[in-house]
PDB file of N, CA and C in Angstrom:
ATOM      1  N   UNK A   1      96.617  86.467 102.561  1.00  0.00           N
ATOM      2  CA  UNK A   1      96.481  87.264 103.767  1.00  0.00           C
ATOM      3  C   UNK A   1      97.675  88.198 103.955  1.00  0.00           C
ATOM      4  N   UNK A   2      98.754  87.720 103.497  1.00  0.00           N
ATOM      5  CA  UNK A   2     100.152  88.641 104.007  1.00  0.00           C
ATOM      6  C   UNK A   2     100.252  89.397 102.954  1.00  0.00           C
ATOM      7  N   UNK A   3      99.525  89.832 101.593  1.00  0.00           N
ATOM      8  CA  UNK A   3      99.233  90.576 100.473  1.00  0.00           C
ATOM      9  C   UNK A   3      98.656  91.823 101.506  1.00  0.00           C
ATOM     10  N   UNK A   4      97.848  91.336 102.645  1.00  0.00           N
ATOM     11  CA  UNK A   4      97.204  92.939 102.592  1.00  0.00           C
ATOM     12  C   UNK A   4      97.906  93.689 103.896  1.00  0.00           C
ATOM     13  N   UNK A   5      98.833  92.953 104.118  1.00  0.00           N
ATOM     14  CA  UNK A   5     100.292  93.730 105.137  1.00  0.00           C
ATOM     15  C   UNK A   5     100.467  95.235 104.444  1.00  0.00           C
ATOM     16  N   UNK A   6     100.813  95.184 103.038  1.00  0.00           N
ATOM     17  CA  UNK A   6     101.136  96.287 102.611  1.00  0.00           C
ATOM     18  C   UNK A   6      99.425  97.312 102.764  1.00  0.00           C
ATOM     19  N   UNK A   7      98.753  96.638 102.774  1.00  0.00           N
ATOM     20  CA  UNK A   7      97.689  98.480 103.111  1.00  0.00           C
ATOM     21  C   UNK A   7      97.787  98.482 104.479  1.00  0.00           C
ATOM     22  N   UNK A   8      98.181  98.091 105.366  1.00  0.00           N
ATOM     23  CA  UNK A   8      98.166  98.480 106.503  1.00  0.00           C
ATOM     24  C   UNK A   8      98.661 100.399 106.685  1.00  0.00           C
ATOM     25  N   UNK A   9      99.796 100.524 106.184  1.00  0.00           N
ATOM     26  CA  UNK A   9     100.139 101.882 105.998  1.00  0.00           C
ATOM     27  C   UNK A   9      99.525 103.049 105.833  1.00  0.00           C
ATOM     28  N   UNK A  10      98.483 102.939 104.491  1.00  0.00           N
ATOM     29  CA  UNK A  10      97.690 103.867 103.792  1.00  0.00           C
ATOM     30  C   UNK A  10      96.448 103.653 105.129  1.00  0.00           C
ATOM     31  N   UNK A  11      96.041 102.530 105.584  1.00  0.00           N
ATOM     32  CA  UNK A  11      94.661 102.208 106.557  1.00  0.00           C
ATOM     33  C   UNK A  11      95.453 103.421 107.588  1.00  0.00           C
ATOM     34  N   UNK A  12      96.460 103.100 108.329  1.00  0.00           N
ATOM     35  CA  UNK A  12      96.836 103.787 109.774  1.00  0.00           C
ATOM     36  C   UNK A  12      96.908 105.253 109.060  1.00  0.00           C
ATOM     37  N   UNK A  13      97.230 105.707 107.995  1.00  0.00           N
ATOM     38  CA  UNK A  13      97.509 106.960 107.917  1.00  0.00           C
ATOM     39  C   UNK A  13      96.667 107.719 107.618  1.00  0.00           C
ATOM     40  N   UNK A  14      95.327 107.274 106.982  1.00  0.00           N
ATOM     41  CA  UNK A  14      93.900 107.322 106.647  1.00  0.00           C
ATOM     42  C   UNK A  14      92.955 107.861 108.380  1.00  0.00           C
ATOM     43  N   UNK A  15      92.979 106.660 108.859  1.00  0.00           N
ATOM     44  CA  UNK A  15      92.911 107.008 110.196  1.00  0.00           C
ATOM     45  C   UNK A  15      93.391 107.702 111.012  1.00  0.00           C
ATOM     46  N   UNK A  16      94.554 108.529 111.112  1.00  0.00           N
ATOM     47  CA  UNK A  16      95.098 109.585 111.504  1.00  0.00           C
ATOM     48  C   UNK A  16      94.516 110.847 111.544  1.00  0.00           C
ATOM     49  N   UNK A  17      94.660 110.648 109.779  1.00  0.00           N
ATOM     50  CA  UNK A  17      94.091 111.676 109.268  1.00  0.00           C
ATOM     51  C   UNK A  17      92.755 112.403 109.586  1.00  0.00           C
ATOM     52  N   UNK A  18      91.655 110.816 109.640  1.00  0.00           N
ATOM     53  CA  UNK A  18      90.660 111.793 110.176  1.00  0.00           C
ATOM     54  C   UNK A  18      90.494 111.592 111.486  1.00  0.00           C
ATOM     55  N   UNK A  19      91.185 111.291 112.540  1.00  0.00           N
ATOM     56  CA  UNK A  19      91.303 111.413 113.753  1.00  0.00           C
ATOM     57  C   UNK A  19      91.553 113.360 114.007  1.00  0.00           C
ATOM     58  N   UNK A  20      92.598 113.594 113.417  1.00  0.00           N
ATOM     59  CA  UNK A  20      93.178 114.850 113.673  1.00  0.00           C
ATOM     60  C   UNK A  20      92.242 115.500 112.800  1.00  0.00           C
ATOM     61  N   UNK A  21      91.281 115.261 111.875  1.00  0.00           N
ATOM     62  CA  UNK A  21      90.372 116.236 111.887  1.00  0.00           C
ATOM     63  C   UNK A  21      88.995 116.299 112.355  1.00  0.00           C
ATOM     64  N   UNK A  22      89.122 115.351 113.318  1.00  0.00           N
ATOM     65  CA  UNK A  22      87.738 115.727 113.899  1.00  0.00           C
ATOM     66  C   UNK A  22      87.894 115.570 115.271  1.00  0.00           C
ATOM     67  N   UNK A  23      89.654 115.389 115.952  1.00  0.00           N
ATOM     68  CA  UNK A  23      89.867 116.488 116.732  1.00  0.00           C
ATOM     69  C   UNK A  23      89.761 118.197 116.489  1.00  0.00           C
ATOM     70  N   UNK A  24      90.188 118.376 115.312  1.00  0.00           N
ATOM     71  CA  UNK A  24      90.451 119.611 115.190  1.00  0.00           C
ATOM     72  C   UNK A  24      89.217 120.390 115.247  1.00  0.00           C
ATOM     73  N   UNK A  25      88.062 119.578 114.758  1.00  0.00           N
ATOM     74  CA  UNK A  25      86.621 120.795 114.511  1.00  0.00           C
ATOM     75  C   UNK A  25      86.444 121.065 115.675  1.00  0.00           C
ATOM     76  N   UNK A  26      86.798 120.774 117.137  1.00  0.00           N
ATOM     77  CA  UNK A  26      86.393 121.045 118.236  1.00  0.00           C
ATOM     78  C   UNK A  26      86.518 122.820 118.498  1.00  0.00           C
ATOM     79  N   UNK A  27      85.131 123.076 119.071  1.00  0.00           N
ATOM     80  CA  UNK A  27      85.319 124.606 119.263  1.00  0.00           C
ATOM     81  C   UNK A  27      85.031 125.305 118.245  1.00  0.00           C
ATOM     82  N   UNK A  28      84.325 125.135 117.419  1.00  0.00           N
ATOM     83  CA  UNK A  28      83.218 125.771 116.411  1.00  0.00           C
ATOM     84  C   UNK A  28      84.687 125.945 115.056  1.00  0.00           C
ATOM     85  N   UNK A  29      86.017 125.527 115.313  1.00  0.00           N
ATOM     86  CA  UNK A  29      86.896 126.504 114.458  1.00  0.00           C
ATOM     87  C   UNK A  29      86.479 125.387 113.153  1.00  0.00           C
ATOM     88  N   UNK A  30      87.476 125.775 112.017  1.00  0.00           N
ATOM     89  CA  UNK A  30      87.653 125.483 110.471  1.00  0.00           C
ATOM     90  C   UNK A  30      88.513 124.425 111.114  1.00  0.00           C
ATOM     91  N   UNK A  31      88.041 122.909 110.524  1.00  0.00           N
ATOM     92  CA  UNK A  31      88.689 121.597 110.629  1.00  0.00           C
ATOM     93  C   UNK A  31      89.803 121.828 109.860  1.00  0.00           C
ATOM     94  N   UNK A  32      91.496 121.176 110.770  1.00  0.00           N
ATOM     95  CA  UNK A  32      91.861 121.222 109.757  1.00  0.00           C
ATOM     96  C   UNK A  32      92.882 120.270 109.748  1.00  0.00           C
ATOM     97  N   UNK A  33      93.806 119.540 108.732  1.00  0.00           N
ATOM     98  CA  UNK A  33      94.291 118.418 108.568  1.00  0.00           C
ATOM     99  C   UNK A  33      95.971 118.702 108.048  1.00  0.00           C
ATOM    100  N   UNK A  34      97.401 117.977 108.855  1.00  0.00           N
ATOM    101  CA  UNK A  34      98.411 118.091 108.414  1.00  0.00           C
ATOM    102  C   UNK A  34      98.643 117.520 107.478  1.00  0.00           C
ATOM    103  N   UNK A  35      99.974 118.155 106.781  1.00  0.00           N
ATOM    104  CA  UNK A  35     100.701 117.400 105.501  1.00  0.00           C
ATOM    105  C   UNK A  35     101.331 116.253 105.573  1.00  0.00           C
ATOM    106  N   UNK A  36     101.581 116.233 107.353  1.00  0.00           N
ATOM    107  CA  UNK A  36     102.020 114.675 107.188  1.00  0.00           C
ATOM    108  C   UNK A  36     100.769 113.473 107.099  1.00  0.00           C
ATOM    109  N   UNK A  37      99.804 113.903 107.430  1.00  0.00           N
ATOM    110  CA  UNK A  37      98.897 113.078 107.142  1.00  0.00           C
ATOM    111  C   UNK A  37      98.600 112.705 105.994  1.00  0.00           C
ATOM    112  N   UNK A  38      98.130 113.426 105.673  1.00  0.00           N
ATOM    113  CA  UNK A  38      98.675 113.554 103.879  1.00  0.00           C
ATOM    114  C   UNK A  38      99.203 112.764 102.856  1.00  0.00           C
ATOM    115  N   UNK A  39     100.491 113.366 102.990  1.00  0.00           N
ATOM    116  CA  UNK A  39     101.481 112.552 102.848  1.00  0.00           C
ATOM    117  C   UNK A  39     101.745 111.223 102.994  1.00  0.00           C
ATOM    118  N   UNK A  40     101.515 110.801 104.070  1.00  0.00           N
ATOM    119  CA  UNK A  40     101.428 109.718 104.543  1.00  0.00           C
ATOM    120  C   UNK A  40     100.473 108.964 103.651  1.00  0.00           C
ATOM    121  N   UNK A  41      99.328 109.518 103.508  1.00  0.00           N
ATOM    122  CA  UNK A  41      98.745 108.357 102.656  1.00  0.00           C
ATOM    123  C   UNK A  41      99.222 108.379 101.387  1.00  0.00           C
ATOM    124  N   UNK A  42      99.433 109.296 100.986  1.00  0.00           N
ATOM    125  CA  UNK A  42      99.810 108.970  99.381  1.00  0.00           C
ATOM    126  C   UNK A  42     101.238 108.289  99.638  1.00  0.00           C
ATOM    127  N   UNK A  43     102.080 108.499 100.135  1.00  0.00           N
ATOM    128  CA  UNK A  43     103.109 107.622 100.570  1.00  0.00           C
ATOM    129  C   UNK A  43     102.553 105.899 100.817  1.00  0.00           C
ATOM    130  N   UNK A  44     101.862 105.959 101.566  1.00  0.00           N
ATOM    131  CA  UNK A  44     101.387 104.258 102.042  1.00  0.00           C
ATOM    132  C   UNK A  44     100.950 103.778 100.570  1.00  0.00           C
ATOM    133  N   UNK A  45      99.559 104.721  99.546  1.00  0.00           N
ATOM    134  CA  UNK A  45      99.185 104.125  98.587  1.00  0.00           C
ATOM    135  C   UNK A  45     100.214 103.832  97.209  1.00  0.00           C
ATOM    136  N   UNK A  46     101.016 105.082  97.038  1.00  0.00           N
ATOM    137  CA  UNK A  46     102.183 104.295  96.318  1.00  0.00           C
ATOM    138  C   UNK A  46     102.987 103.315  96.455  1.00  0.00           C
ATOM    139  N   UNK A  47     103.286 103.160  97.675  1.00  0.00           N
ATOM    140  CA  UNK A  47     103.848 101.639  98.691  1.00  0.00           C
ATOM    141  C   UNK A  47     103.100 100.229  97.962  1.00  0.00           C
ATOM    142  N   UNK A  48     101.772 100.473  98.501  1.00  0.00           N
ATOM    143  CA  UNK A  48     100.695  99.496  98.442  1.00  0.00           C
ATOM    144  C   UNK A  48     100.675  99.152  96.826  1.00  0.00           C
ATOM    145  N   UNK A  49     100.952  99.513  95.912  1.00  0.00           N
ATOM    146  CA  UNK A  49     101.342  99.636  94.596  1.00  0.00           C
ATOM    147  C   UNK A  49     102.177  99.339  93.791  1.00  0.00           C
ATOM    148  N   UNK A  50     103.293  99.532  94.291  1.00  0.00           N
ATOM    149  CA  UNK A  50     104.984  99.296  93.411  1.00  0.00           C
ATOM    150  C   UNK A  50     105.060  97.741  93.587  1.00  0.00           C
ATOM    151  N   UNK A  51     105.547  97.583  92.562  1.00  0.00           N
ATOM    152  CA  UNK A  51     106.381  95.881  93.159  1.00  0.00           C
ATOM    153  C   UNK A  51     107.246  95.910  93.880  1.00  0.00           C
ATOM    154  N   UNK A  52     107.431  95.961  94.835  1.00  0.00           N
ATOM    155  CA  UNK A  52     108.104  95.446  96.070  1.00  0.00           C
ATOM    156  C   UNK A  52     108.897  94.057  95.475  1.00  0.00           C
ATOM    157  N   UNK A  53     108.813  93.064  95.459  1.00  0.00           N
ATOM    158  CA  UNK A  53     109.708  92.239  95.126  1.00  0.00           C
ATOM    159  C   UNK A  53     110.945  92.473  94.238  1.00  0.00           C
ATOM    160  N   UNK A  54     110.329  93.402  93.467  1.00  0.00           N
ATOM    161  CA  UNK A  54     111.445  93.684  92.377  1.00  0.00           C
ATOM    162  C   UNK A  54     112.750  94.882  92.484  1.00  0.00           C
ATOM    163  N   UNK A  55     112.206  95.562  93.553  1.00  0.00           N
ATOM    164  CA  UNK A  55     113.178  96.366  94.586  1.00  0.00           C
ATOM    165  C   UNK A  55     113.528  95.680  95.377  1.00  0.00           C
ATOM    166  N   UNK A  56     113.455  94.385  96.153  1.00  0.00           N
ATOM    167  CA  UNK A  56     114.216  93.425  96.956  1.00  0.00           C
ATOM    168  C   UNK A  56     115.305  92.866  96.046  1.00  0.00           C
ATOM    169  N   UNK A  57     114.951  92.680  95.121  1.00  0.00           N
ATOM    170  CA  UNK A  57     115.602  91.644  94.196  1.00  0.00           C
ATOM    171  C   UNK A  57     116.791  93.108  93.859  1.00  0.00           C
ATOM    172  N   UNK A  58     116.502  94.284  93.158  1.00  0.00           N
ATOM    173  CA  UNK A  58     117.778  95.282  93.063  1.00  0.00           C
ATOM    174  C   UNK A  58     118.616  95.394  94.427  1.00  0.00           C
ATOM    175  N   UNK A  59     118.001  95.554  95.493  1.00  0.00           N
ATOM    176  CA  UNK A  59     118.245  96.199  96.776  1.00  0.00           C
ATOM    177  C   UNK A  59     119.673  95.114  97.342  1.00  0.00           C
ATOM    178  N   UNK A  60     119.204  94.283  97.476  1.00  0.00           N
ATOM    179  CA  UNK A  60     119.170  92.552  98.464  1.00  0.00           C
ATOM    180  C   UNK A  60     119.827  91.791  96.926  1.00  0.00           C
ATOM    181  N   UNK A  61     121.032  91.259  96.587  1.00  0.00           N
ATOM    182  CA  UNK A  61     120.904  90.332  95.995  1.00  0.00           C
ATOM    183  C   UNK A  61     121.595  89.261  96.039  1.00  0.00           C
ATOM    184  N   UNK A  62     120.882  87.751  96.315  1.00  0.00           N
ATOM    185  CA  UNK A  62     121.266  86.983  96.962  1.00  0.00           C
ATOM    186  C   UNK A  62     122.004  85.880  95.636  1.00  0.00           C
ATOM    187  N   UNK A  63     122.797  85.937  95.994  1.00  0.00           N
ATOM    188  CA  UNK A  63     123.526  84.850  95.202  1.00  0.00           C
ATOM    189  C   UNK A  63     123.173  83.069  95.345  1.00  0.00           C
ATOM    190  N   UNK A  64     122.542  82.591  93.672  1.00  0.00           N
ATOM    191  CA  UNK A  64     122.184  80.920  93.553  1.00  0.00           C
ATOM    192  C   UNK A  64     122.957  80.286  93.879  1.00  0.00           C
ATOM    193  N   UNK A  65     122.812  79.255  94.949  1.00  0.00           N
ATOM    194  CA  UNK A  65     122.657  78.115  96.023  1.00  0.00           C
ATOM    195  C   UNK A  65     123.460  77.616  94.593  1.00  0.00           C
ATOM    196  N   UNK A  66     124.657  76.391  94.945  1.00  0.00           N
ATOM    197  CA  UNK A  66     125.255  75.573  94.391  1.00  0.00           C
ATOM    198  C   UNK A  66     124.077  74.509  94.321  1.00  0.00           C
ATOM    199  N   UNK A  67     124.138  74.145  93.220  1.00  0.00           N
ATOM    200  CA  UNK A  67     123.151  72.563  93.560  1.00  0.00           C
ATOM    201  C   UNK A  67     123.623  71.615  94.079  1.00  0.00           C
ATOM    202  N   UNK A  68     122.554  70.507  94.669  1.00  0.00           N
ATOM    203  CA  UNK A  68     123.426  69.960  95.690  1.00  0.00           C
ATOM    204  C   UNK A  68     123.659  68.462  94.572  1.00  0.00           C
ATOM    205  N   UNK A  69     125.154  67.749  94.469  1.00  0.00           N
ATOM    206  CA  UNK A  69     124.998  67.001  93.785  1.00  0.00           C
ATOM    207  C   UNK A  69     125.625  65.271  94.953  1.00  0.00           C
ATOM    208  N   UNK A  70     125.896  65.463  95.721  1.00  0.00           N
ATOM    209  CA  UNK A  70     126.472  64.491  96.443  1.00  0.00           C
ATOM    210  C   UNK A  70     125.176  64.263  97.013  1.00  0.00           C
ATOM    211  N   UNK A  71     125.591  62.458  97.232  1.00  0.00           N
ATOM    212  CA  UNK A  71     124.223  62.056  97.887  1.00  0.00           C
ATOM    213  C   UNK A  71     124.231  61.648  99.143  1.00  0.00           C
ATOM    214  N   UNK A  72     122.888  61.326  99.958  1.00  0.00           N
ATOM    215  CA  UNK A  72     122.861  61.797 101.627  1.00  0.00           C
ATOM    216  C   UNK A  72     123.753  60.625 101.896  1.00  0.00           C
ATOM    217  N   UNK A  73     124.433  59.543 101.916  1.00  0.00           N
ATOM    218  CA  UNK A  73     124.878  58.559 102.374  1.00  0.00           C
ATOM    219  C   UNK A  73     126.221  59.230 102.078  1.00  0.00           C
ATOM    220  N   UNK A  74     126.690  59.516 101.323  1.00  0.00           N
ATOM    221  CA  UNK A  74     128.316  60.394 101.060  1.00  0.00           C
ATOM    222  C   UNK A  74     128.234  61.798 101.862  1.00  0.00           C
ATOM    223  N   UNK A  75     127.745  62.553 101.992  1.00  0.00           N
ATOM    224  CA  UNK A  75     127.985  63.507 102.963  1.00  0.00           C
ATOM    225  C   UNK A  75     127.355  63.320 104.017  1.00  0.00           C
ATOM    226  N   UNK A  76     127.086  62.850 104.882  1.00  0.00           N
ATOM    227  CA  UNK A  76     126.526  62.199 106.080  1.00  0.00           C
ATOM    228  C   UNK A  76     127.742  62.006 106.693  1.00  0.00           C
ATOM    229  N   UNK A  77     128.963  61.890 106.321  1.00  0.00           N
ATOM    230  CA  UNK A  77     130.357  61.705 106.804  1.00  0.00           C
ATOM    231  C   UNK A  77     130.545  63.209 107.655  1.00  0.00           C
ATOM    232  N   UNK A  78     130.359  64.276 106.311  1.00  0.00           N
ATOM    233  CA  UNK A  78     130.541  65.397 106.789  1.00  0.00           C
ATOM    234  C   UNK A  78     129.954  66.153 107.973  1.00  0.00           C
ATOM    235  N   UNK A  79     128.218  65.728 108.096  1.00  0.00           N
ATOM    236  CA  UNK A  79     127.816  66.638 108.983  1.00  0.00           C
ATOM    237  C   UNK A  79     128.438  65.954 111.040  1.00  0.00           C
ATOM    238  N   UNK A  80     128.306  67.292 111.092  1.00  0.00           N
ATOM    239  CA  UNK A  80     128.627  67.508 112.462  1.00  0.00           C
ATOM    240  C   UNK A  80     127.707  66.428 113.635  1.00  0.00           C
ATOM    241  N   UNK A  81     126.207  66.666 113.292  1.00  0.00           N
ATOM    242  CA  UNK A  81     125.312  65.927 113.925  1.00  0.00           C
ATOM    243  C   UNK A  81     124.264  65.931 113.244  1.00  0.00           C
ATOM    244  N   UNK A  82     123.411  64.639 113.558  1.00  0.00           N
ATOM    245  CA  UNK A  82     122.241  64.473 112.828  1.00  0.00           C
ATOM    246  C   UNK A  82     121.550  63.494 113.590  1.00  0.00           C
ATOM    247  N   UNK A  83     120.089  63.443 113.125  1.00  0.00           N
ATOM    248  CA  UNK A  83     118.760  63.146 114.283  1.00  0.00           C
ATOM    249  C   UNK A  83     119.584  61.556 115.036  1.00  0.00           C
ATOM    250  N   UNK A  84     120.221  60.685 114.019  1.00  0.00           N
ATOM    251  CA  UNK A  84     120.653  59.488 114.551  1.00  0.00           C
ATOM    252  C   UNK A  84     121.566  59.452 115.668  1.00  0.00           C
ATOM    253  N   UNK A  85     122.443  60.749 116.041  1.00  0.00           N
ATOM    254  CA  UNK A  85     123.502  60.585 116.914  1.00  0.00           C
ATOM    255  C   UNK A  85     123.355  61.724 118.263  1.00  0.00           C
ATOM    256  N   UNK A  86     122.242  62.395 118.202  1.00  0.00           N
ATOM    257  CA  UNK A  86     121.525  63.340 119.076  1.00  0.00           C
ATOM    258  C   UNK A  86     120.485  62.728 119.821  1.00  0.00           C
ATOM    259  N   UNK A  87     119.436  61.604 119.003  1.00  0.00           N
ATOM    260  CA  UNK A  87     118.611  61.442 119.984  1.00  0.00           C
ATOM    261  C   UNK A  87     118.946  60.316 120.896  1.00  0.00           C
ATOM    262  N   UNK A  88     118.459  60.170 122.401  1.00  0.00           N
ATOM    263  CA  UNK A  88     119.568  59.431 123.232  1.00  0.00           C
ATOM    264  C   UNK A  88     118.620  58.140 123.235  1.00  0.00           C
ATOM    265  N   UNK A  89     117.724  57.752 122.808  1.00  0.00           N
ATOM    266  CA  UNK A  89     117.254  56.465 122.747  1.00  0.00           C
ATOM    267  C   UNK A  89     117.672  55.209 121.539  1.00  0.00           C
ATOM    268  N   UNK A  90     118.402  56.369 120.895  1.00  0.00           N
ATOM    269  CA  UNK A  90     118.762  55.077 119.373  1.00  0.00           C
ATOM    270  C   UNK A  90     119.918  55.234 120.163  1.00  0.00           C
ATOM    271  N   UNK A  91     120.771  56.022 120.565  1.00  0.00           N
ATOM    272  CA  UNK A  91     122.041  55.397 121.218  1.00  0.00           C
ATOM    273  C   UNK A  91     122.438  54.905 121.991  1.00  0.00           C
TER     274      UNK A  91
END
């Protein structure tokens, strides 16, 4: 379902498009349609197209998580709070 987030763009700009031209035929004139409309879609459909992930990954790059090697009974010292010392009925 969150795959078709990306046509949302090309859909709204599609719809624009022929919004503003069939406002425009009003009054017998020659329909006629902007470049940003246009634009816009071929903009949205190249969008809808590229890998996106792989421009996050150049853009954005997040540096690998240490693994975790200590176990929960040894750092359990460390944390600050946890479900055992927050909730007020075990204490």
């Amino acid at each position: 379902m969150t795959e078709l987030l990306e046509a949302i763009l090309p859909i709204y700009c599609a719809a624009n498009l022929m919004f503003e031209f069939f406002l425009s035929q009003d009054n017998g004139e020659e329909a006629k349609v902007t470049f940003g409309a246009v634009l816009g879609i071929i903009v949205g459909v190249v969008h809808m197209f590229l890998p996106m992930q792989e421009f996050n990954k150049l853009i954005c790059y997040v540096k690998q998580a240490e693994p975790n090697t200590k176990n929960y009974d040894v750092a359990r010292a460390d944390f600050d709070d946890d479900y055992d010392r927050q909730n007020p009925i075990t204490s």
